[in-house]
N, C-alpha and C. Protein backbone atom coordinates (compact mmCIF):
# COMPACT_ATOMS: atom_id res chain seq x y z
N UNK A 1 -0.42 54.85 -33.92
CA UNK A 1 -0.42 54.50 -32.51
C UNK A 1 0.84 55.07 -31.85
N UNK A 2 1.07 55.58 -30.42
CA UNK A 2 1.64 56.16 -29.79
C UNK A 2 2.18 55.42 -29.34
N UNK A 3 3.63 55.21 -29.14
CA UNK A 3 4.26 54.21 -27.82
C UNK A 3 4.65 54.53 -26.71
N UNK A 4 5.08 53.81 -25.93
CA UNK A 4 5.41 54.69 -24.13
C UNK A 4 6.07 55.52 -24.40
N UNK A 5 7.09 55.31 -25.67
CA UNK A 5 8.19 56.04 -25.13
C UNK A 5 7.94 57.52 -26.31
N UNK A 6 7.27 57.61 -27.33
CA UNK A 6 6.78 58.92 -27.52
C UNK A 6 5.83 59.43 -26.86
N UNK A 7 5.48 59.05 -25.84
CA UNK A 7 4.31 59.72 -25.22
C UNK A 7 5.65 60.28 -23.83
N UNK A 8 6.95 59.31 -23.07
CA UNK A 8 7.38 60.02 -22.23
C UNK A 8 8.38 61.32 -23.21
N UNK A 9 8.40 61.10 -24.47
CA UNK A 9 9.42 62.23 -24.63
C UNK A 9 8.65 63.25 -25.14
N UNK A 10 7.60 62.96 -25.42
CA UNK A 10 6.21 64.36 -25.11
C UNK A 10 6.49 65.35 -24.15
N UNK A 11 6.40 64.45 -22.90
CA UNK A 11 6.06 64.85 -21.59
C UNK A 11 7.23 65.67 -21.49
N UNK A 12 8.58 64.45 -21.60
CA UNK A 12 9.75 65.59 -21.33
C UNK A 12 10.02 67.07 -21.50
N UNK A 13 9.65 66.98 -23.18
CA UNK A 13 9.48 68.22 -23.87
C UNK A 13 8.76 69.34 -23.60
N UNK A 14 7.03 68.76 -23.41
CA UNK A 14 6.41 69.73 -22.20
C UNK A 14 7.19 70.03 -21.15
N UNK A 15 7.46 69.22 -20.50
CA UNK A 15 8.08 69.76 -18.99
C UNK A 15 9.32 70.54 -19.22
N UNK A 16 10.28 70.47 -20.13
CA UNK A 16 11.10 71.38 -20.48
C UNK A 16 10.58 72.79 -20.79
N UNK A 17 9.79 72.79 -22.20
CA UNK A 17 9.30 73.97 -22.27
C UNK A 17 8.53 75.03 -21.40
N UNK A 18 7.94 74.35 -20.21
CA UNK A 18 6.90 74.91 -19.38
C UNK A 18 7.83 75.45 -18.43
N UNK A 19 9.68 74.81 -18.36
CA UNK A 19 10.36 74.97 -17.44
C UNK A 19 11.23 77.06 -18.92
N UNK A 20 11.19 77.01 -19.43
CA UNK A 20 11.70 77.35 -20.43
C UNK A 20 13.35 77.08 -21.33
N UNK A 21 13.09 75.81 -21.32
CA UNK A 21 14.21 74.99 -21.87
C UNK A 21 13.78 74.57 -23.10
N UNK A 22 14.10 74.54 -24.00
CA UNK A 22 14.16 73.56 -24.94
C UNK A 22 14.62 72.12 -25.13
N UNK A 23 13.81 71.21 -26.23
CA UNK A 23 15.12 69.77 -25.48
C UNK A 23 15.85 69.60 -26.15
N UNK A 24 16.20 70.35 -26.89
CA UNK A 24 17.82 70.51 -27.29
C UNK A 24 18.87 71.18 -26.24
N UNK A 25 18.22 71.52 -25.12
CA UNK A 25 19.20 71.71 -23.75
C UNK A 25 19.05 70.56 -23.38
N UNK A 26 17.90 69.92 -23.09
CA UNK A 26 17.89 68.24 -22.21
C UNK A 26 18.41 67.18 -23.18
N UNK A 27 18.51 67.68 -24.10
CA UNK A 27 19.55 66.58 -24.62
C UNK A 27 21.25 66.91 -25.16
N UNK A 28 21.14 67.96 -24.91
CA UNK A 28 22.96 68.47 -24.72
C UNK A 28 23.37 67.33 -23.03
N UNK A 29 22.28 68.10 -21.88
CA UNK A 29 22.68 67.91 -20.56
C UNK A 29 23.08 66.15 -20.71
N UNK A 30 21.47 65.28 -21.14
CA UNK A 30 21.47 64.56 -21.09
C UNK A 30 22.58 63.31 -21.86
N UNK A 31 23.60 63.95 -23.08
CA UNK A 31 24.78 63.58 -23.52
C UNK A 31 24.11 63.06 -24.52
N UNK A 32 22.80 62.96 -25.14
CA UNK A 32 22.22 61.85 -26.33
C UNK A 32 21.68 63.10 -27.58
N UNK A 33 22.41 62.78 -28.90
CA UNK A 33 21.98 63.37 -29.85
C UNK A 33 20.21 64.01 -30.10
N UNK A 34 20.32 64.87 -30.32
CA UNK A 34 18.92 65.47 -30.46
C UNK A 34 17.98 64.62 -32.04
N UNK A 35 19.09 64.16 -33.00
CA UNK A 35 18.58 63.80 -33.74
C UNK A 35 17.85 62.51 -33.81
N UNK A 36 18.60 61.97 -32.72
CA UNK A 36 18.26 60.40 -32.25
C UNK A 36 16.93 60.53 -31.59
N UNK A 37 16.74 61.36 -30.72
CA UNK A 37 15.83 61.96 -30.20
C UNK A 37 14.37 62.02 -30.87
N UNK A 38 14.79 62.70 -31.89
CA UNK A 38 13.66 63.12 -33.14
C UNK A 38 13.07 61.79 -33.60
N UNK A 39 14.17 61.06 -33.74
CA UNK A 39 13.62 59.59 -34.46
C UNK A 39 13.15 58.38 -32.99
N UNK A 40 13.21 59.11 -32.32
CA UNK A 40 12.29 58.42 -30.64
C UNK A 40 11.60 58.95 -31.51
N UNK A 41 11.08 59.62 -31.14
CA UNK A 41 9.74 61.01 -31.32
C UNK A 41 8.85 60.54 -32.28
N UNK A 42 9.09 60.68 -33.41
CA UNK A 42 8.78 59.98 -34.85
C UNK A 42 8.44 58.50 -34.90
N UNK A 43 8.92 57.96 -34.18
CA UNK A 43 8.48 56.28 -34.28
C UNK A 43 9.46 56.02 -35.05
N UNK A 44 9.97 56.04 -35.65
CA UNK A 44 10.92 55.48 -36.39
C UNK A 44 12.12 54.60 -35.89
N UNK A 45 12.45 55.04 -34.48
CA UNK A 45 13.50 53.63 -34.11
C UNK A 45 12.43 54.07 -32.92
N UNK A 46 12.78 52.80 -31.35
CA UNK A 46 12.69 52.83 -30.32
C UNK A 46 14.03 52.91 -29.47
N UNK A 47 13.84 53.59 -28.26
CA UNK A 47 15.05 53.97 -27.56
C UNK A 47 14.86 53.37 -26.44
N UNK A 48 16.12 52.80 -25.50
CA UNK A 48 16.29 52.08 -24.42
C UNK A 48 15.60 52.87 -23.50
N UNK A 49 15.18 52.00 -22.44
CA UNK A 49 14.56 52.52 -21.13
C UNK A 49 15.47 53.83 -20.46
N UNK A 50 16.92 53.11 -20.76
CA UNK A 50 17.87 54.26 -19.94
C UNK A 50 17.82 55.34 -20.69
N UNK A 51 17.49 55.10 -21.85
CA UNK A 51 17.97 56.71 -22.22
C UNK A 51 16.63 58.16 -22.15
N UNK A 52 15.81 56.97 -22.12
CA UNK A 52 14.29 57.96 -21.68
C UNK A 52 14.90 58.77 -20.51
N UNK A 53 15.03 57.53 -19.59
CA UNK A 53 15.71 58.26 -17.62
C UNK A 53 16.17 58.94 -18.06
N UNK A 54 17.23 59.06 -18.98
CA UNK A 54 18.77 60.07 -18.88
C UNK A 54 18.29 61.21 -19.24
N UNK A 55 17.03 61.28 -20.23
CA UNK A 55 16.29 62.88 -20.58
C UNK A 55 15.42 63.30 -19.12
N UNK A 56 14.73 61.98 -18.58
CA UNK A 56 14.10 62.86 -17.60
C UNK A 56 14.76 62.84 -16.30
N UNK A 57 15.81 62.95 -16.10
CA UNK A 57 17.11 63.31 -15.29
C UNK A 57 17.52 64.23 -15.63
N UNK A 58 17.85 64.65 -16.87
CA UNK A 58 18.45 66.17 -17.47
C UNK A 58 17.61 66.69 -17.55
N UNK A 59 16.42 66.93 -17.41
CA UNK A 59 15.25 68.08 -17.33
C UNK A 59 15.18 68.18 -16.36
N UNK A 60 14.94 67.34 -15.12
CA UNK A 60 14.79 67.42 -14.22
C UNK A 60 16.35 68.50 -13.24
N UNK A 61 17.57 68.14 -13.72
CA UNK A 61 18.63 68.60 -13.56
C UNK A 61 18.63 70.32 -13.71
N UNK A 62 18.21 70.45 -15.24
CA UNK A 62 18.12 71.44 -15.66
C UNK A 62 17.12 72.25 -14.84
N UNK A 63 15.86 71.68 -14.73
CA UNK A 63 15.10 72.68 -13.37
C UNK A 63 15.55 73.02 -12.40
N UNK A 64 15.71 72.19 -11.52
CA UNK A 64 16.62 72.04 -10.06
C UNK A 64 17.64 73.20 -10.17
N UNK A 65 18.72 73.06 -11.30
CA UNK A 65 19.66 73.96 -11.36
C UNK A 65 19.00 75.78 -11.48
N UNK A 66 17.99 75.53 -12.25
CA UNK A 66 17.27 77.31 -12.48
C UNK A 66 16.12 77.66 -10.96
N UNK A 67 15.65 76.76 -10.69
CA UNK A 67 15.37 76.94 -9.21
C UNK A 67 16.33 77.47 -8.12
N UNK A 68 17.16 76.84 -7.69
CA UNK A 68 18.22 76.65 -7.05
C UNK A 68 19.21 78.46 -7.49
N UNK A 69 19.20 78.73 -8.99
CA UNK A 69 19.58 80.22 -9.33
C UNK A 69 18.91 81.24 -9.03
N UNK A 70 17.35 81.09 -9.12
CA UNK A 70 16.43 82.13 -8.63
C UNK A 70 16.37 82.61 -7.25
N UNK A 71 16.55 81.00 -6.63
CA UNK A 71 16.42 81.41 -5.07
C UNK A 71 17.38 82.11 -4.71
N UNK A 72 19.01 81.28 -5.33
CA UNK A 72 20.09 82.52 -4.74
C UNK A 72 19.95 83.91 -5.21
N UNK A 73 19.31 84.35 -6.51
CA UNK A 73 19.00 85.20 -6.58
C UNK A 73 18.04 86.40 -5.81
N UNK A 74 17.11 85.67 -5.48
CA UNK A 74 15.55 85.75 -4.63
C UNK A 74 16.58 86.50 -3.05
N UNK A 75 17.41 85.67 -2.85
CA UNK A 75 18.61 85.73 -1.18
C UNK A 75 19.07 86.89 -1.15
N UNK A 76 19.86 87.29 -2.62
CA UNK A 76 20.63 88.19 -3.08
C UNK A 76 19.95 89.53 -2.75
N UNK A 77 19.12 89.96 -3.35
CA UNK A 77 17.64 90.82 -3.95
C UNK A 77 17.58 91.23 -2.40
N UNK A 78 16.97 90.64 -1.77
CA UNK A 78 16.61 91.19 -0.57
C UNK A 78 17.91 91.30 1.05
N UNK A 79 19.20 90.74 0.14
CA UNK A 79 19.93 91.01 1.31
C UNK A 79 20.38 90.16 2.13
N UNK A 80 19.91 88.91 2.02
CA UNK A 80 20.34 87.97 2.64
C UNK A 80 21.61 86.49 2.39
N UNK A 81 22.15 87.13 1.32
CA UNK A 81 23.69 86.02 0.43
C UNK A 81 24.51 86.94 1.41
């Protein structure tokens, strides 16, 4: 059986990868061991509510920030920085 919280660090992971991150970047950003992570993942321990947020805050971070590079890039490109 799946619990909330391997099903949100699924998602995270998708949404990282689809962003092209790995979540061993969202969990550098996010300050929480990757290994701890693994054992969310695994079922093997359960992890606080906050620390789910704190991954999908650092993915979310991590997008924002490569968005936010493209566009200045995107500005750049055509002349307008």
């Amino acid at each position: 059986m799946t619990t909330h919280a391997q099903q949100a660090i699924s998602s995270i992971r998708e949404k990282a990868q689809s962003a092209g991150f790995r979540l061993s970047d969202v969990c550098r950003v996010a300050e929480i061991d990757q290994a701890q992570v693994s054992r969310w993942s695994s079922g093997a321990t359960e992890p606080l509510y906050g620390s789910v947020r704190r991954l999908e805050a650092a993915v979310d971070a991590l997008i924002a920030a490569r968005m936010k590079s493209l566009s200045e890039a995107m500005d750049a490109a055509v002349g307008k920085a």
